[in-house]
Protein backbone atom coordinates (compact mmCIF):
# COMPACT_ATOMS: atom_id res chain seq x y z
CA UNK A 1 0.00 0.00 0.00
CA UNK A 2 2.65 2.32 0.39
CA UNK A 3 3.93 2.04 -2.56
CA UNK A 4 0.77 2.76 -4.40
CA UNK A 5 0.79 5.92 -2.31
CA UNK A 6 3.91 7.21 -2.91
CA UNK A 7 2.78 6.76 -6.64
CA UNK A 8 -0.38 8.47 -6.04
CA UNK A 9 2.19 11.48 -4.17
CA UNK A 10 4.80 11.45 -7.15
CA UNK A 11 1.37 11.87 -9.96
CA UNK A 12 -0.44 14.62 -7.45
CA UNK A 13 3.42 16.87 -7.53
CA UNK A 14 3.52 15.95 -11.43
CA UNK A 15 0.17 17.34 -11.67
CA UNK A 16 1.10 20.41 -10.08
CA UNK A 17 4.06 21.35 -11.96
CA UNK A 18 1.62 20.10 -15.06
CA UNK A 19 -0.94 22.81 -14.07
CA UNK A 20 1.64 25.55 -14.19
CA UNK A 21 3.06 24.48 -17.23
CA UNK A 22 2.06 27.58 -19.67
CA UNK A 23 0.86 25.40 -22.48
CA UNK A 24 -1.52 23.75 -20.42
CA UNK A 25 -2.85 26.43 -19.13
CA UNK A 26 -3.77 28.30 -22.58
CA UNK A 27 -5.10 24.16 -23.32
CA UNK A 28 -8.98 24.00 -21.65
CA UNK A 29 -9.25 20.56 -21.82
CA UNK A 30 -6.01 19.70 -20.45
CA UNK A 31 -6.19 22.68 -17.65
CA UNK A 32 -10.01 20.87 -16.76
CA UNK A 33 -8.79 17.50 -17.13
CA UNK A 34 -5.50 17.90 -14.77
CA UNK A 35 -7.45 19.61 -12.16
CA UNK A 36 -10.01 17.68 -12.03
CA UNK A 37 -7.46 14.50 -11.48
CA UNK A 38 -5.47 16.35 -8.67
CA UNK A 39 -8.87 17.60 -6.90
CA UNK A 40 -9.84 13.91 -6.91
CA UNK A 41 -6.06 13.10 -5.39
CA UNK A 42 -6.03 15.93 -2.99
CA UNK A 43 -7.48 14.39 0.23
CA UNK A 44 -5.51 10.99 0.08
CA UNK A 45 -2.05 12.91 -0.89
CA UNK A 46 -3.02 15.24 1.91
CA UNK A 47 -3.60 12.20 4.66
CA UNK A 48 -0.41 10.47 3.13
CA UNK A 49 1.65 13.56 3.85
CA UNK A 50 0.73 13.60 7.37
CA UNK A 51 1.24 9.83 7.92
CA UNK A 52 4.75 10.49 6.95
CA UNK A 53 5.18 13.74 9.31
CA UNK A 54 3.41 11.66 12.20
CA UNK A 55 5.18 8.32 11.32
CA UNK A 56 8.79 10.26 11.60
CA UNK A 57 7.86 12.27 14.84
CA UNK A 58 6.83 9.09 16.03
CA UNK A 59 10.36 7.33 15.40
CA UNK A 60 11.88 10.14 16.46
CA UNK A 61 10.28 9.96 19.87
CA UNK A 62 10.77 6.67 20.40
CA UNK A 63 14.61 6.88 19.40
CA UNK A 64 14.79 9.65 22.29
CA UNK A 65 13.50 6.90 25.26
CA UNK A 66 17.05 5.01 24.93
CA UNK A 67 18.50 8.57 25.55
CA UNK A 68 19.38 9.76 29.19
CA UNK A 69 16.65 11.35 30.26
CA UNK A 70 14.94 13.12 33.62
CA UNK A 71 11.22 11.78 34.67
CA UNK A 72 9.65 14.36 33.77
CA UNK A 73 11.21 14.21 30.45
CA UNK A 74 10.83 10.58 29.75
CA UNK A 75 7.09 10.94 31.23
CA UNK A 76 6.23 13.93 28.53
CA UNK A 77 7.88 11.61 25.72
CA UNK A 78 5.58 8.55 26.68
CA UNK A 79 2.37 10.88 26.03
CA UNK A 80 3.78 12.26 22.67
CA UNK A 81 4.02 8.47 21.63
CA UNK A 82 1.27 7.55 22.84
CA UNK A 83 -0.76 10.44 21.05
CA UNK A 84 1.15 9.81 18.25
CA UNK A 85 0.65 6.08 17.84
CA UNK A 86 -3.12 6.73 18.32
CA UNK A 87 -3.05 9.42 15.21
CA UNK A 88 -1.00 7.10 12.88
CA UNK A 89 -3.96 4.11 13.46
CA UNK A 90 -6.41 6.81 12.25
CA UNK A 91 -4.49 8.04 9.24
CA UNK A 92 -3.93 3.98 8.44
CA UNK A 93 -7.73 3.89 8.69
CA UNK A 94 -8.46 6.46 6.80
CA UNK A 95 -5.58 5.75 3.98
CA UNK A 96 -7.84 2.45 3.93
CA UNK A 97 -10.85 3.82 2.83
CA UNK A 98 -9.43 6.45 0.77
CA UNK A 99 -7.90 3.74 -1.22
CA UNK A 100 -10.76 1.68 -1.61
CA UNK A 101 -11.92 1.63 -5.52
CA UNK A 102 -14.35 4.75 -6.39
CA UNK A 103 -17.39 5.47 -7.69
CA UNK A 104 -16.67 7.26 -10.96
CA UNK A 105 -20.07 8.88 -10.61
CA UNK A 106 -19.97 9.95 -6.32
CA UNK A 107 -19.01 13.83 -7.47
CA UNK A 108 -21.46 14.12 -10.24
CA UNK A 109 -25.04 15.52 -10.33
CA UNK A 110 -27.92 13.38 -9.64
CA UNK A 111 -31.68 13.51 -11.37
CA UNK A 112 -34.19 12.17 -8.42
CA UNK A 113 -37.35 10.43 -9.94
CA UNK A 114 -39.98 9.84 -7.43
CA UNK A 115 -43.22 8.06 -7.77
CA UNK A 116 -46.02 7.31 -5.86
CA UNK A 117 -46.96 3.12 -5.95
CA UNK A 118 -48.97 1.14 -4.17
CA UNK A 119 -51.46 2.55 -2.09
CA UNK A 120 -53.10 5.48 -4.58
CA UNK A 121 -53.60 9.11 -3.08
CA UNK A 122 -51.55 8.05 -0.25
CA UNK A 123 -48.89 7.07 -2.30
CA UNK A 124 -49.02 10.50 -4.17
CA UNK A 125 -48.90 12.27 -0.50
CA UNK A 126 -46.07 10.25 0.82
CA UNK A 127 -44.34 11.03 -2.58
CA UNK A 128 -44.42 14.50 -1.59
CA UNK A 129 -42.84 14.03 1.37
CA UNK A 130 -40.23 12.43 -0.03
CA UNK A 131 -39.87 15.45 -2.13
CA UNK A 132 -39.57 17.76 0.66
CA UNK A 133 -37.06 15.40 2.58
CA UNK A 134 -34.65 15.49 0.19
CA UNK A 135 -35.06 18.99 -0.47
CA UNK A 136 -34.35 19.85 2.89
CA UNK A 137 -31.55 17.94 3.10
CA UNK A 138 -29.85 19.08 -0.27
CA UNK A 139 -30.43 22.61 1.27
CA UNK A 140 -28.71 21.48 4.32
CA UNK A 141 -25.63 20.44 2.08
CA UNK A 142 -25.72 23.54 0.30
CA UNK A 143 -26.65 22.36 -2.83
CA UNK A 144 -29.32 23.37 -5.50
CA UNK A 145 -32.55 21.84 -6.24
CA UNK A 146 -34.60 22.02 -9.68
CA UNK A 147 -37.82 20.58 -10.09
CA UNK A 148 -37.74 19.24 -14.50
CA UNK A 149 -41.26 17.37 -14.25
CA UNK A 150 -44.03 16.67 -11.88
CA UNK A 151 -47.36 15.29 -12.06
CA UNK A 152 -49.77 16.26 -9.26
CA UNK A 153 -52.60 14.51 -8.16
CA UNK A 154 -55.90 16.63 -6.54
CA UNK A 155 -54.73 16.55 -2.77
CA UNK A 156 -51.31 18.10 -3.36
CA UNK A 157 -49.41 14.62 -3.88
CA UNK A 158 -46.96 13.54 -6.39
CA UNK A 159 -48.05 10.87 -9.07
CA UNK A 160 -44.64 11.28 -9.89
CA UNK A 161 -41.75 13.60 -9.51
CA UNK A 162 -38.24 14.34 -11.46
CA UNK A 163 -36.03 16.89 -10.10
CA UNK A 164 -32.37 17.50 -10.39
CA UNK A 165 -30.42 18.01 -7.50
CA UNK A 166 -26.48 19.87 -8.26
CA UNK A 167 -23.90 19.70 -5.84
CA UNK A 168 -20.63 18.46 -5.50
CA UNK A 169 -20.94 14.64 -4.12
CA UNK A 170 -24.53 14.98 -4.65
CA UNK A 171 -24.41 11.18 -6.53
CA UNK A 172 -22.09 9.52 -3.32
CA UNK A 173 -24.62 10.47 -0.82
CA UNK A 174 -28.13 9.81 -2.35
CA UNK A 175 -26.94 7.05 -4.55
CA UNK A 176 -28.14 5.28 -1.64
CA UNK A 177 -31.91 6.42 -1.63
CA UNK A 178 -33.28 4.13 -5.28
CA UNK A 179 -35.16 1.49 -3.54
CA UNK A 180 -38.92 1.06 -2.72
CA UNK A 181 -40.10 3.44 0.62
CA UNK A 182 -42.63 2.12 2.82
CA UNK A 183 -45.36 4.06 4.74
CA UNK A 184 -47.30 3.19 7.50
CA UNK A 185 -49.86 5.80 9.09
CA UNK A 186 -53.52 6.43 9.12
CA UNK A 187 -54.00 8.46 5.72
CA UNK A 188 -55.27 11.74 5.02
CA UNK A 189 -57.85 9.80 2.87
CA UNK A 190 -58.97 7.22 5.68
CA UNK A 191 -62.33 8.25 7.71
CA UNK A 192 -62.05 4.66 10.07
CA UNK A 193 -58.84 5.70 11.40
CA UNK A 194 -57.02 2.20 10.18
CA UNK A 195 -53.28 2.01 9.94
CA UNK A 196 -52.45 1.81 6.32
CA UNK A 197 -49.15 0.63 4.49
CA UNK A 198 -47.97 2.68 1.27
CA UNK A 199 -45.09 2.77 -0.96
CA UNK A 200 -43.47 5.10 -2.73
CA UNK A 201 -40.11 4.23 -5.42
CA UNK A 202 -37.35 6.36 -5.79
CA UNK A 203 -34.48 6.03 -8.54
CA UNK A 204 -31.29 8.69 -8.14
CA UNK A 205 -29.49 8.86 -11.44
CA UNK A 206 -26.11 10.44 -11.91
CA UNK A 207 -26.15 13.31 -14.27
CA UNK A 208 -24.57 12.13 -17.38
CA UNK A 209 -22.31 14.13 -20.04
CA UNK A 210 -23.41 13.90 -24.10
CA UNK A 211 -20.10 12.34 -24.19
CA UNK A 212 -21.16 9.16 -22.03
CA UNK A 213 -23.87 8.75 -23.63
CA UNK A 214 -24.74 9.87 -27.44
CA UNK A 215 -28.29 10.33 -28.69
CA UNK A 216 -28.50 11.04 -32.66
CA UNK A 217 -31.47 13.33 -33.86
CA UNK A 218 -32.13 10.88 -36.12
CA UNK A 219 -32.91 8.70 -32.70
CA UNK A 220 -35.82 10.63 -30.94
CA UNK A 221 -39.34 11.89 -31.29
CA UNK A 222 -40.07 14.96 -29.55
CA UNK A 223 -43.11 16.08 -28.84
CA UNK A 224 -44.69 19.22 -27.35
CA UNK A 225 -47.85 19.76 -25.56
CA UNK A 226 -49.63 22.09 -22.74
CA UNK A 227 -48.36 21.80 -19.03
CA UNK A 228 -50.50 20.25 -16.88
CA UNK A 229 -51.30 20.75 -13.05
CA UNK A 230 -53.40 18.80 -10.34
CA UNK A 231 -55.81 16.39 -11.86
CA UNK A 232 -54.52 17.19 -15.24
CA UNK A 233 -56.13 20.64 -16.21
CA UNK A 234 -53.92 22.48 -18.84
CA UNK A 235 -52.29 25.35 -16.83
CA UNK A 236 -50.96 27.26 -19.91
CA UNK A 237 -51.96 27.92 -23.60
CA UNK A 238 -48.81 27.35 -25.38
CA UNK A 239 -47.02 23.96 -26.24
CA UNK A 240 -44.07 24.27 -24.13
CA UNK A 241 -43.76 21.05 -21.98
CA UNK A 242 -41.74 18.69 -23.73
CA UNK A 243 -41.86 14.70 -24.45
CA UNK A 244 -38.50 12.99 -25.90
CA UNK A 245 -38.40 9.67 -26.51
CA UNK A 246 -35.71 7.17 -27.62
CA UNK A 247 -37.07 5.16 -30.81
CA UNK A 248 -34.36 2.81 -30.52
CA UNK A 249 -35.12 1.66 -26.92
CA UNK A 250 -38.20 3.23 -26.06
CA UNK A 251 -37.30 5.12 -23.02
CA UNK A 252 -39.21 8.48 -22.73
CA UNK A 253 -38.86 11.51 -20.60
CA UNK A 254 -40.71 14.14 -20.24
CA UNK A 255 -40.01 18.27 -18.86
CA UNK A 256 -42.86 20.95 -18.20
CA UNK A 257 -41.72 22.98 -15.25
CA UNK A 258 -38.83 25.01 -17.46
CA UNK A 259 -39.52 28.75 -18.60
CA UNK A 260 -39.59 27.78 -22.71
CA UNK A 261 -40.06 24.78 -24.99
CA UNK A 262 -36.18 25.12 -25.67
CA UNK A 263 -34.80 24.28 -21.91
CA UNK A 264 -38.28 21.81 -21.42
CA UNK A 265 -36.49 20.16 -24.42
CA UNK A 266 -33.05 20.43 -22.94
CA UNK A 267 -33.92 19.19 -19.34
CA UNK A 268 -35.67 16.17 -21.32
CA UNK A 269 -32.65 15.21 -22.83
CA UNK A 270 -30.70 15.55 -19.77
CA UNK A 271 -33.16 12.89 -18.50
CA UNK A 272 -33.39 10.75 -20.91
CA UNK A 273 -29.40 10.33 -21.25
CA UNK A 274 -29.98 9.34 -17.39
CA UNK A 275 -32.40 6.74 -17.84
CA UNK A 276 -30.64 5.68 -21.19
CA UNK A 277 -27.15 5.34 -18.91
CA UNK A 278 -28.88 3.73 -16.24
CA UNK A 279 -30.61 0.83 -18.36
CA UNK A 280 -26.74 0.35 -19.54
CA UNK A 281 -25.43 -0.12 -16.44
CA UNK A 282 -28.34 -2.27 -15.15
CA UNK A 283 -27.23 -4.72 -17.99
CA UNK A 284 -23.72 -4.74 -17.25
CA UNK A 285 -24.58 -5.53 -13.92
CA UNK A 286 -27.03 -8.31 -14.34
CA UNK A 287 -24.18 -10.32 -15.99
CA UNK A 288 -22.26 -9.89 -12.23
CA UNK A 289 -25.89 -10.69 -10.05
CA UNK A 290 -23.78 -12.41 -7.45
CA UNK A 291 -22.27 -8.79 -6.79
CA UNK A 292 -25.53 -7.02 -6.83
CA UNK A 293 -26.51 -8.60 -3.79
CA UNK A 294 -24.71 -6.46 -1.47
CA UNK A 295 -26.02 -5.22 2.12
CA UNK A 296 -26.65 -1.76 0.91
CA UNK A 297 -28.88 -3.19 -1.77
CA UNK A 298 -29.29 -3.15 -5.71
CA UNK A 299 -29.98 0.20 -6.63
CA UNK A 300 -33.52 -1.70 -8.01
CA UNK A 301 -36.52 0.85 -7.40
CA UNK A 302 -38.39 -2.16 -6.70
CA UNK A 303 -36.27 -3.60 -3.73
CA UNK A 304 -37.59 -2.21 -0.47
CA UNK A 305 -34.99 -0.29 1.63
CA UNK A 306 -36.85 1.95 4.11
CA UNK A 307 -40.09 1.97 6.46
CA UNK A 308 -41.40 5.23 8.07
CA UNK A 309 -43.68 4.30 10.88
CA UNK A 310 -45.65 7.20 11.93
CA UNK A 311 -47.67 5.86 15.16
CA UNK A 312 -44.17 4.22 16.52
CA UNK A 313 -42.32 7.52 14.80
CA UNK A 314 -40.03 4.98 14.08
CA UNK A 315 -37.68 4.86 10.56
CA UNK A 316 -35.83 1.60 9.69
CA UNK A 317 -33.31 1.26 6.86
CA UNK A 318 -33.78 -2.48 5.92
CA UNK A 319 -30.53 -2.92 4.52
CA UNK A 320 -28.16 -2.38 7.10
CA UNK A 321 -31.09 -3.20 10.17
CA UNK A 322 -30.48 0.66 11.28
CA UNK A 323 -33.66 2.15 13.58
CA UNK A 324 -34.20 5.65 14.28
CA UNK A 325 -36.77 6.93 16.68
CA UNK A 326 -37.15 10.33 15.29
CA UNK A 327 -39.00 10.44 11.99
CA UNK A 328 -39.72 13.81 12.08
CA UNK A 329 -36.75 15.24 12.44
CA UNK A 330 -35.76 12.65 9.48
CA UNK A 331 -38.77 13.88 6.92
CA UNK A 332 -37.08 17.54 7.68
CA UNK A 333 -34.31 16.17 5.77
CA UNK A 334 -31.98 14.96 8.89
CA UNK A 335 -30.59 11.84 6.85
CA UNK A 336 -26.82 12.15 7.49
CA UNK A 337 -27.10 9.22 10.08
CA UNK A 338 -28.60 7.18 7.66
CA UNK A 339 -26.63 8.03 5.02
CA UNK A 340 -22.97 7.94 7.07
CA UNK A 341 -24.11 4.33 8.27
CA UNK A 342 -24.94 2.90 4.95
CA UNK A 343 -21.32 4.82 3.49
CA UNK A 344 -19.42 2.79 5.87
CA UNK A 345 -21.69 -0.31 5.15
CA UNK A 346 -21.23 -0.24 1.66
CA UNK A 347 -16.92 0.50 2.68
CA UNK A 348 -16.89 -2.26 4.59
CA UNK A 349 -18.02 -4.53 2.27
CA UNK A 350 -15.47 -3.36 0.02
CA UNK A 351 -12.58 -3.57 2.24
CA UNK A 352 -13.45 -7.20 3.33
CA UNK A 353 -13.39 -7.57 -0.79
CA UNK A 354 -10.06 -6.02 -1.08
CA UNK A 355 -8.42 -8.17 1.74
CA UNK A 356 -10.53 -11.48 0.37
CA UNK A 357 -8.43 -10.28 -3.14
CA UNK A 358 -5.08 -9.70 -1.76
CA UNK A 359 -5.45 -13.02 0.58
């Protein structure tokens, strides 16, 4: 491992001297492409440096014990290697995870679909708050939320949902969030007062560049029509919502909440290369199904992941058996618990891959 370090510290100093190199700078591509790299480097050459600094204090220190020295001296020495023995195990920690393999996609954009399923208008409601949950929370992370098609229903719920959320790690945090989401409260729409059981499906796609994936003119329909609000009234005169969809596999999306047919049109195709991308790498990975069956779960929108139980105000994240009893504070877009837990989930697995690989 240390060698693969001091090769990652040897490429982040050539990308320096790279990034001041005048060609390259006067070269956009280059200039984008090198920085990006060394951004991505950054933390782990930053960590690495400091396991060196803290790795030589720490043979320095205990080189001084076998020299003559007072009490008091020897007593103060002890502590520094004890403190610095302590910091070196959490650097070697950290280097671990740092070096685990990454998720090309964690620093991208993401494009949240949510949809209500089973369970009708209550569905649609608990859709909403979905909406709002990770609205809050994308606020609390400083990022910036778009909503690029909705379809409400006549209490105020979401039929379905696609919004685009921009921020840097936006993809490594909710990545987590596709799955199936399970209510259970008495409903807005229920006069006996019965507990009922809803779901609602989310899918987070990364944000994906036209060079990832490529859609020809030649390839899509597009559409236009009149936006619609609740219960499907037409709320404007003109055709600008937008439907693309992608003769070649079918896949359609669909934008109405921009300012002009032209950026309905462009959001569309923004989600469309999402879905298109996603269907891709749903393929590739059903030809590894072994490896999709990891604790933190498939990714499927179908696979159940979390239940928010109102009367018990109780949330449980199926995949990693993690209880919380503080849903509200959770539905105000608190998930950083949730999400932390299933990050080191999901790094665990990978380091007890690593070792399996290296053993």
């Amino acid at each position: 491992m240390l060698d693969r370090l001091q090769a990652l510290a040897d490429r982040y100093d050539k990308l320096s001297e790279l990034l001041c190199d005048p060609d390259v700078a006067n070269d956009t591509k280059k200039l984008r492409e090198y920085s990006k790299e060394q951004s991505d480097l950054q933390e782990t050459y930053e960590t690495y440096q400091e396991y060196k600094t803290v790795s030589e204090q720490l043979s320095d220190a205990k080189a001084m014990l076998g020299e003559k020295l007072d009490d008091e001296m020897r007593e103060m020495v002890k502590m520094e290697i004890d403190e610095l023995s302590e910091r070196k195990e959490e650097l070697e920690a950290k280097i671990k995870i740092l070096m685990l393999p990454k998720d090309p996609n964690d620093d991208k954009n993401v494009i949240v679909e949510i949809r209500g399923a089973a369970g009708g208008d209550e569905a649609a409601l608990f859709a909403a708050d979905l909406y709002r949950m990770y609205q809050k929370y994308a606020d609390a992370m400083g990022w910036k939320t778009e909503v690029l098609d909705s379809s409400v229903n006549d209490l105020g719920g979401f039929k379905e949902i696609v919004f685009m959320v921009q921020g840097k790690g936006a993809y490594s945090k909710l990545k987590y969030e596709s799955g199936a989401h399970r209510v259970q409260r008495i409903p807005a729409t229920e006069s006996g007062g019965r507990i009922h059981t809803s779901t609602s499906t989310v899918a987070v796609l990364p944000e994906v560049e036209d060079v990832e994936v490529e859609i020809r003119e030649s390839d899509i329909r597009v559409d236009t029509f009149c936006s619609s609000g609740a219960g499907g009234q037409s709320v404007n005169t003109t055709k600008s919502a937008v439907r693309v969809t992608h003769v070649p596999t079918g896949i359609v999306a669909t934008c109405q909440d921009g300012k002009s047919q032209n950026s309905n049109k462009e959001m569309a195709l923004q989600v469309l290369r999402a879905r298109i991308f996603e269907k891709i790498q749903q393929e590739k990975m059903a030809e590894y199904d072994s490896e999709r069956k990891s604790k933190v779960g498939t990714g499927d929108r179908s696979e159940r992941i979390r239940t928010y139980n109102f009367p018990q105000s109780r949330v449980t994240d199926h995949r990693i058996g993690l209880t919380l009893h503080r849903l509200d504070s959770v539905l105000n877009g608190d998930l950083e618990e949730i999400i932390s837990a299933l990050t080191i989930a999901e790094q665990t697995e990978l380091m007890d891959k690593e070792s399996q690989y290296a053993g």
